[in-house]
C-alpha atoms as a PDB file:
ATOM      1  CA  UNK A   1       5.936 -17.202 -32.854  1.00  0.00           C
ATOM      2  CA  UNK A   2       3.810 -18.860 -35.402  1.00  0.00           C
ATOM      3  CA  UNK A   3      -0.047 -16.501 -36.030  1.00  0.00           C
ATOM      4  CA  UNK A   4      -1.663 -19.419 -35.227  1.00  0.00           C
ATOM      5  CA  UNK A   5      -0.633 -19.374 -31.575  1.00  0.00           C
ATOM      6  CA  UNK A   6      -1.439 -15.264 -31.607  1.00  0.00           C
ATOM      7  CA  UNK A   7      -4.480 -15.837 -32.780  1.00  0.00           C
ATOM      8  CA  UNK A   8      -5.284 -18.975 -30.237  1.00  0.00           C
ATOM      9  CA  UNK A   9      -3.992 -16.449 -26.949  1.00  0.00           C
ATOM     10  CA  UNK A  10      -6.305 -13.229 -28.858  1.00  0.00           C
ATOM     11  CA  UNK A  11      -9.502 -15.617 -28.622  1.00  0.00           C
ATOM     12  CA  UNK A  12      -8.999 -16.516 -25.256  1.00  0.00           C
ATOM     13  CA  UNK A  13      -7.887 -13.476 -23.696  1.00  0.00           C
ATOM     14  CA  UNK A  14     -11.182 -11.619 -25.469  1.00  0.00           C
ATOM     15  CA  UNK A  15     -13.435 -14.744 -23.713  1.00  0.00           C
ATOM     16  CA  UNK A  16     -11.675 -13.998 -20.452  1.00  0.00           C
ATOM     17  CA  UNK A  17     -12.129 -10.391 -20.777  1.00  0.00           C
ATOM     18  CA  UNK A  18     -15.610 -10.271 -22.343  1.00  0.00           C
ATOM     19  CA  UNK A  19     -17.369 -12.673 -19.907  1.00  0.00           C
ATOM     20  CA  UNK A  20     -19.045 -10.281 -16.992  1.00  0.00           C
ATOM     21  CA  UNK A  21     -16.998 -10.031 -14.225  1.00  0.00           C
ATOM     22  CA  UNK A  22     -15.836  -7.546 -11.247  1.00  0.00           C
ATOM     23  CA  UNK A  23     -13.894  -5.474 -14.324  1.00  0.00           C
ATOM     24  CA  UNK A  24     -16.429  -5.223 -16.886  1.00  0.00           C
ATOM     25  CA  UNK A  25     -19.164  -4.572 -14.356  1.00  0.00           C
ATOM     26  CA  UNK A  26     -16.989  -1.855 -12.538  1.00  0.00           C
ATOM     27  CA  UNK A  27     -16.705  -0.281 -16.310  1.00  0.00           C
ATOM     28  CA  UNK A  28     -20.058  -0.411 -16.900  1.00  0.00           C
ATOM     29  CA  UNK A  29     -21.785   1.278 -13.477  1.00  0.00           C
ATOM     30  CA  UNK A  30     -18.425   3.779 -13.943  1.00  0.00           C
ATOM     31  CA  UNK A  31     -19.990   4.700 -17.282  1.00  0.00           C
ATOM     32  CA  UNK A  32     -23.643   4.943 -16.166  1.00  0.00           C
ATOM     33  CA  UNK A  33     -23.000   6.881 -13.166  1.00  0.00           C
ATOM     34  CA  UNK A  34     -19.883   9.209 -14.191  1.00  0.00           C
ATOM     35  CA  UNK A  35     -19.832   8.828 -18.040  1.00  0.00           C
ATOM     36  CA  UNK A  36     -17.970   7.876 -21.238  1.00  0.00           C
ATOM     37  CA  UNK A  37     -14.471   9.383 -20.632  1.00  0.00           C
ATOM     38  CA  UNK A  38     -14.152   8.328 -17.196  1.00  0.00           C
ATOM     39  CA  UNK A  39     -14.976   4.945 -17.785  1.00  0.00           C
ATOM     40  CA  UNK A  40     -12.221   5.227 -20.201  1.00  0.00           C
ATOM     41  CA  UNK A  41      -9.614   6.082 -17.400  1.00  0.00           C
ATOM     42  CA  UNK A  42     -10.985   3.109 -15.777  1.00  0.00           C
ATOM     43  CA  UNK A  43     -10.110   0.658 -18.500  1.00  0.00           C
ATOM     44  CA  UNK A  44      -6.455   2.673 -18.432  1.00  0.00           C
ATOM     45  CA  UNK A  45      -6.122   1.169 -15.309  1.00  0.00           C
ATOM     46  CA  UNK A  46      -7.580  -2.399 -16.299  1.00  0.00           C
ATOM     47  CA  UNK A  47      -5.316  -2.266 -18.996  1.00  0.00           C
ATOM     48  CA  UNK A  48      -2.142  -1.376 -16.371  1.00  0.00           C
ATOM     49  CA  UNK A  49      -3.171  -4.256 -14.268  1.00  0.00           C
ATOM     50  CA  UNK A  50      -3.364  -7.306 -16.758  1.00  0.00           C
ATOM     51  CA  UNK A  51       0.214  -6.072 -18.296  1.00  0.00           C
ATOM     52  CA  UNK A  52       1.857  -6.318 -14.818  1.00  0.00           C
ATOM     53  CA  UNK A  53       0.570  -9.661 -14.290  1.00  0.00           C
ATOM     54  CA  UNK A  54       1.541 -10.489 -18.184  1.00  0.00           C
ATOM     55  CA  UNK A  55       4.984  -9.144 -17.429  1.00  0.00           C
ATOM     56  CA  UNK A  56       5.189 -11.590 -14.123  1.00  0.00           C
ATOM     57  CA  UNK A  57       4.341 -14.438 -16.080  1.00  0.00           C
ATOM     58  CA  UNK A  58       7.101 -13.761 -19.170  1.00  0.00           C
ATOM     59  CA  UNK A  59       9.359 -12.988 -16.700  1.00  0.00           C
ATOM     60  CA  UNK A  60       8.990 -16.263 -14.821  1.00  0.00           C
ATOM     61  CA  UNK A  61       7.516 -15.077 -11.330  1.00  0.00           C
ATOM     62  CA  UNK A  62       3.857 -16.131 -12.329  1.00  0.00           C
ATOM     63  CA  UNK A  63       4.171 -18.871  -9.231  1.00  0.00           C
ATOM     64  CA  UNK A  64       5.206 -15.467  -6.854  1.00  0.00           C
ATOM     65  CA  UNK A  65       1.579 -13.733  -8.220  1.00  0.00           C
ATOM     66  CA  UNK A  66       0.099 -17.454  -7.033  1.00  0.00           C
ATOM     67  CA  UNK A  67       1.716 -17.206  -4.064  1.00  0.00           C
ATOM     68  CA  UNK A  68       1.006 -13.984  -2.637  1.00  0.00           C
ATOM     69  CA  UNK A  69      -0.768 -15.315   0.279  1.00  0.00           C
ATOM     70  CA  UNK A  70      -1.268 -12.866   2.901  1.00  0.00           C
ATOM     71  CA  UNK A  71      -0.392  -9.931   0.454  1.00  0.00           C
ATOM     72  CA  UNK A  72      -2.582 -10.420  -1.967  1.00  0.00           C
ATOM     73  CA  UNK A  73      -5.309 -10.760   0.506  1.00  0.00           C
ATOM     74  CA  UNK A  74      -4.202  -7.353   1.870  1.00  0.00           C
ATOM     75  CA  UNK A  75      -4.641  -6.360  -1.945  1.00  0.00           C
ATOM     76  CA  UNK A  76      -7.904  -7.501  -2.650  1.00  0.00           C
ATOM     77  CA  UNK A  77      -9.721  -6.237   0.328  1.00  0.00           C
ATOM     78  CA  UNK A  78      -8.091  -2.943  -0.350  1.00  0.00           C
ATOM     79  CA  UNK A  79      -9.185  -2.914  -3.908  1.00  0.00           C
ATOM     80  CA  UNK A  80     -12.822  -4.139  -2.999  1.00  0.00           C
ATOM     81  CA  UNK A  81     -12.817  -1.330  -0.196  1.00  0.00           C
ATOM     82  CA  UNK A  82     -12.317   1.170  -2.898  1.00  0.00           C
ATOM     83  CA  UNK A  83     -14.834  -0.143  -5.129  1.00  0.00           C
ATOM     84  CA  UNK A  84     -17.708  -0.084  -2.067  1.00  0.00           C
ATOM     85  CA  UNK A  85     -16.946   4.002  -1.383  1.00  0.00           C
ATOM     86  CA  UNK A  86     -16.914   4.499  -5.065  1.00  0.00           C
ATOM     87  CA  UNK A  87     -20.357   3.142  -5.127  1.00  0.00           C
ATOM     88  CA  UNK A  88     -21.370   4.509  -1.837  1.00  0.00           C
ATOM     89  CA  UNK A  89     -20.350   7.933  -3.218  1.00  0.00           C
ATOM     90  CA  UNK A  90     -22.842   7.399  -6.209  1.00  0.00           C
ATOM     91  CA  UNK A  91     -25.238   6.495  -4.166  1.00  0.00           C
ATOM     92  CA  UNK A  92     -25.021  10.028  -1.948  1.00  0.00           C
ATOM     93  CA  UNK A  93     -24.264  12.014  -5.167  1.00  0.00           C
ATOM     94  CA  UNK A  94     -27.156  14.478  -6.214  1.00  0.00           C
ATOM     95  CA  UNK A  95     -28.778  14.366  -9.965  1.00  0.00           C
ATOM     96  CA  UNK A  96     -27.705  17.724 -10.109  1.00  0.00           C
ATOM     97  CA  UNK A  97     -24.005  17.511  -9.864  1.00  0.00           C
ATOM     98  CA  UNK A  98     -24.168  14.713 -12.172  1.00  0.00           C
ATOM     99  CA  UNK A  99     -25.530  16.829 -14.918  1.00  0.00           C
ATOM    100  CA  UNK A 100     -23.309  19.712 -13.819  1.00  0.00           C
ATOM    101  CA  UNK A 101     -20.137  17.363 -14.106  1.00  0.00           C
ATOM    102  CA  UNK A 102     -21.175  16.118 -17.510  1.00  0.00           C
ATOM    103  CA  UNK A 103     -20.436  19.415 -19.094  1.00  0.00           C
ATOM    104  CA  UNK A 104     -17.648  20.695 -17.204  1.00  0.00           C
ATOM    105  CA  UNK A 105     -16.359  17.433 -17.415  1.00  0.00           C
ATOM    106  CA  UNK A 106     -14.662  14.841 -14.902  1.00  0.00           C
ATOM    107  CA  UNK A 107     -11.295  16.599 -14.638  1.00  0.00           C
ATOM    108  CA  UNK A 108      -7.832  15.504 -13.314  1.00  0.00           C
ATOM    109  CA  UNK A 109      -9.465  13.928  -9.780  1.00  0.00           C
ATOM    110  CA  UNK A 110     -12.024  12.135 -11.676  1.00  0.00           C
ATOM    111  CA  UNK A 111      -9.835  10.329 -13.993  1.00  0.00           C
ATOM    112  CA  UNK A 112      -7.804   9.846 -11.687  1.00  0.00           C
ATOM    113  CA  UNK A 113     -10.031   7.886  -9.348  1.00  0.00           C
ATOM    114  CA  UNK A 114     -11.251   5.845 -11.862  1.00  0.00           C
ATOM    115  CA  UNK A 115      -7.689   4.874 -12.820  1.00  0.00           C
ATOM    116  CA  UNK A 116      -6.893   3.505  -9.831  1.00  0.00           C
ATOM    117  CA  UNK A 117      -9.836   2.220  -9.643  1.00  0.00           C
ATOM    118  CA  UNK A 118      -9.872   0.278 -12.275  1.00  0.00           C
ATOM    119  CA  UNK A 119      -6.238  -0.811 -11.442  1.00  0.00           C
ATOM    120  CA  UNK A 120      -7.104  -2.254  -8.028  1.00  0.00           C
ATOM    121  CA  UNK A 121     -10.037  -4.413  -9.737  1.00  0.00           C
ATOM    122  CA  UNK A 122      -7.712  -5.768 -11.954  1.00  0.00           C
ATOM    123  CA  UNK A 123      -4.881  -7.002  -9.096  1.00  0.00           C
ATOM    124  CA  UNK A 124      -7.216  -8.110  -6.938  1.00  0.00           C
ATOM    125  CA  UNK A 125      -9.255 -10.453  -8.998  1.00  0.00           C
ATOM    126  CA  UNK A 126      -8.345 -13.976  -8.698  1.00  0.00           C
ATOM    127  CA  UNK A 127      -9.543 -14.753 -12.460  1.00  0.00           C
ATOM    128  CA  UNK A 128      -6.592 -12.351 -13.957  1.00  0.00           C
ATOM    129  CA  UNK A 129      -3.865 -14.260 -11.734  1.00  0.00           C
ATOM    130  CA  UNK A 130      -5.476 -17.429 -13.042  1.00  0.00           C
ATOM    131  CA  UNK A 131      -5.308 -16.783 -16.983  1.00  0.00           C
ATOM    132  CA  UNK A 132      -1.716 -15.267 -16.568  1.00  0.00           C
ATOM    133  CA  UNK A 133      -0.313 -17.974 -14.309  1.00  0.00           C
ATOM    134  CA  UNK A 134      -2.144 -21.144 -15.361  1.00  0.00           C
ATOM    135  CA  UNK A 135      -3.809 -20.593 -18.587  1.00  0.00           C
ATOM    136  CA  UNK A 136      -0.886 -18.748 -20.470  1.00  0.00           C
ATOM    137  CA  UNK A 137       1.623 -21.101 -20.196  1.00  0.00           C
ATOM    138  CA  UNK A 138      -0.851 -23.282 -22.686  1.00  0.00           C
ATOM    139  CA  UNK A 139       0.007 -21.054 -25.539  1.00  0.00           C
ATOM    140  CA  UNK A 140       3.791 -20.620 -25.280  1.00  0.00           C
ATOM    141  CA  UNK A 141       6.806 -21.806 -23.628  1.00  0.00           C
ATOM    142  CA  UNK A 142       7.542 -18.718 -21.281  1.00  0.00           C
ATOM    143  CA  UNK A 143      10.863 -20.197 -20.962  1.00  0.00           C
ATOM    144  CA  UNK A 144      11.722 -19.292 -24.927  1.00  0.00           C
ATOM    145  CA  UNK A 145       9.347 -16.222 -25.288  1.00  0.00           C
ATOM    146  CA  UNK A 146      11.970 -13.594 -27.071  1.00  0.00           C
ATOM    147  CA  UNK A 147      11.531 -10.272 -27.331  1.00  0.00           C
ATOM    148  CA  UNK A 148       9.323  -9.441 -30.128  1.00  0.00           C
ATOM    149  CA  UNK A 149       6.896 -11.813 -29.091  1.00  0.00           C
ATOM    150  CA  UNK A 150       6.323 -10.338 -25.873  1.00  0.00           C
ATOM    151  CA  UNK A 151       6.003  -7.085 -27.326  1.00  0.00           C
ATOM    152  CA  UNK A 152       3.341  -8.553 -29.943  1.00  0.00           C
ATOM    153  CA  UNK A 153       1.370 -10.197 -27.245  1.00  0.00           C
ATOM    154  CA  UNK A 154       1.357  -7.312 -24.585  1.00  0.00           C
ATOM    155  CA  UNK A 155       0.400  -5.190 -27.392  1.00  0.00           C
ATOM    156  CA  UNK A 156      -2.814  -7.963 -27.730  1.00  0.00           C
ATOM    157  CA  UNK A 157      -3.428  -7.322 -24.382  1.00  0.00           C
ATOM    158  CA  UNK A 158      -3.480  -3.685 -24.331  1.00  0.00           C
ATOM    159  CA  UNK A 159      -5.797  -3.669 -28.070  1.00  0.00           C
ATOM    160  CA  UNK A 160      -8.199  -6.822 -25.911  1.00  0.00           C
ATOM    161  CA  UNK A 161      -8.351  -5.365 -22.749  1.00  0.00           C
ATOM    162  CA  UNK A 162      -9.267  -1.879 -23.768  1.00  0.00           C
ATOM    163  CA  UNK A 163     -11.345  -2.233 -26.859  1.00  0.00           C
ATOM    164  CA  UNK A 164     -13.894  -4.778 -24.852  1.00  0.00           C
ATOM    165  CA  UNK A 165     -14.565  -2.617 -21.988  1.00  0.00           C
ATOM    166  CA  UNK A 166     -14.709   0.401 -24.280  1.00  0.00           C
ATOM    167  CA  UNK A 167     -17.639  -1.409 -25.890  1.00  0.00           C
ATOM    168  CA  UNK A 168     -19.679  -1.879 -22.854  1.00  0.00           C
ATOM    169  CA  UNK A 169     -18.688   0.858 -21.442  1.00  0.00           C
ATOM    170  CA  UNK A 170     -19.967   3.277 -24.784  1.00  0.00           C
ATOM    171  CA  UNK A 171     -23.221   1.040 -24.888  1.00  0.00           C
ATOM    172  CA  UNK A 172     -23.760   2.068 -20.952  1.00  0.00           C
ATOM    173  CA  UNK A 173     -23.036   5.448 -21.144  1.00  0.00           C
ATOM    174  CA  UNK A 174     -25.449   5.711 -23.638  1.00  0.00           C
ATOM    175  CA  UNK A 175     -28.330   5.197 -21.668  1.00  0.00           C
ATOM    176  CA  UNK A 176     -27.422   8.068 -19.685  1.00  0.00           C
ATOM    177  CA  UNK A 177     -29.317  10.572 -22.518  1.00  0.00           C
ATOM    178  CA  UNK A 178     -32.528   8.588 -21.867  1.00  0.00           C
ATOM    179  CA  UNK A 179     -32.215  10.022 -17.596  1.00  0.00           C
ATOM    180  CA  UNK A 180     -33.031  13.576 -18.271  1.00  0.00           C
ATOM    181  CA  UNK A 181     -35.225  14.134 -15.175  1.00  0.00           C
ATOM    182  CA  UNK A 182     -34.019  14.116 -11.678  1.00  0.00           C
ATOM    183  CA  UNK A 183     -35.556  10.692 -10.471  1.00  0.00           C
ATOM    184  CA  UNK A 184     -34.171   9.099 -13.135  1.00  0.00           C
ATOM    185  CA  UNK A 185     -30.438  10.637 -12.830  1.00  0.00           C
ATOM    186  CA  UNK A 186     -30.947   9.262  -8.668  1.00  0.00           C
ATOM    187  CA  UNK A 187     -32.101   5.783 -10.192  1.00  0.00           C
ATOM    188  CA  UNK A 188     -29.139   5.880 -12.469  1.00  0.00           C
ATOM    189  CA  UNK A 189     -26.928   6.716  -9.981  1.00  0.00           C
ATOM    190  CA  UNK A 190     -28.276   4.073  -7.657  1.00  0.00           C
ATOM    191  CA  UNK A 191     -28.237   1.313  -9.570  1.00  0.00           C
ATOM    192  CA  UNK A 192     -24.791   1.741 -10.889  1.00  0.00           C
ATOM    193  CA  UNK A 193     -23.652   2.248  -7.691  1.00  0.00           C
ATOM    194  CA  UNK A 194     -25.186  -0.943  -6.418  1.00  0.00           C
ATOM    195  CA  UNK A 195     -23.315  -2.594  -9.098  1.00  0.00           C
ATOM    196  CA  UNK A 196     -20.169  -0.782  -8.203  1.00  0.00           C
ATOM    197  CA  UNK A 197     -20.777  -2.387  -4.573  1.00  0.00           C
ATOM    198  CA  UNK A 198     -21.737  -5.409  -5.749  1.00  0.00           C
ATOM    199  CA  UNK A 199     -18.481  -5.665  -7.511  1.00  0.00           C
ATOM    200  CA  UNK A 200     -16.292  -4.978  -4.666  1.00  0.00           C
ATOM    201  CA  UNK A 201     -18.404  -7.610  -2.469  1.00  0.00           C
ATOM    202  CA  UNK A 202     -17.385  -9.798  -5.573  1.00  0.00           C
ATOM    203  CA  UNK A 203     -13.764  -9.032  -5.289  1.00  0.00           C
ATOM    204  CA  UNK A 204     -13.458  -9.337  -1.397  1.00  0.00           C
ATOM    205  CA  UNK A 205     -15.497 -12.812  -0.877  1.00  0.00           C
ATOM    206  CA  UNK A 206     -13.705 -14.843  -4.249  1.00  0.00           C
END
């Protein structure tokens, strides 16, 4: 595969990924509300999600992802479900465990919630079945793709799909050190909780 075509998928998959969306936003209230690392289990499971739907396309079933139909649906409401009680919890949760959980850390639960949460954002959102089915096809026969060059571009997608995020996400959790008192850790919690909801309402109406 010539760079030129690496280089042409690299750009596009970074627009795709950078643009706000139900992902980034998702990353972004998980780092405000629940921190740094977390958010980084999150993009784990971003990360999970695109490959899947990369491997569907190179392996020819990117018109079975399209046609989902009633499964899919089942899919996305599940994964905007999760994504409204994520937020609901931050809305309930008190400053004070917030602070507490900080130091102690998120441990195996907490990473692992934000894993799968950030998995279910990614299969359930209409725009990643749309760059892997129709847009991806643009770049490269999928019908000739050998090995090596599936390897090269999955690895693209792992490097774009977790080093965006990762940059919101360390910009967001951030802002965290400026919410020392507890009014400010409730507004913190709030509002990325809101977004958290905001993102599943996203998910479940596209």
């Amino acid at each position: 595969m010539h760079f030129s075509v690496l280089a042409a998928f690299t750009v596009a998959l970074a627009i795709a990924v950078a643009l706000p969306g139900p992902g980034i936003f998702a990353v972004v209230s998980c780092a405000i509300g629940r921190g740094f690392r977390e958010a980084l289990a999150m993009i784990g499971g971003l990360i999970l999600g695109d490959l899947i739907y990369f491997t569907l396309a190179v392996l020819g079933m990117a018109a079975l992802a399209r046609s989902m139909g009633e499964l899919f649906i089942a899919v996305k409401l599940t994964g905007a479900a999760y994504l409204i009680w994520l937020g609901v919890k931050l809305w309930r949760e008190r400053p004070a465990a917030l602070v507490s959980s900080e130091t102690a850390g998120p441990g195996k639960r907490g990473y692992r919630r934000s894993f799968v949460g950030g998995f279910l954002v990614t299969i359930s959102n209409p725009k990643t079945i749309a760059f892997y089915a129709g847009l991806l096809p643009t770049f490269i026969d999928l019908g000739k793709i050998s090995a090596s060059d599936a390897v090269a571009m999955a690895g693209i997608v792992v490097l774009t799909v977790g080093a965006i995020p990762a940059v919101y996400a360390y910009a967001a959790a951030s802002s965290r050190r400026f919410f020392n008192s507890p009014s400010r850790l409730r507004l913190l919690n709030r509002t990325a909780g809101t977004m958290l909801i905001g993102s599943g309402v996203t998910v479940a109406t596209r």
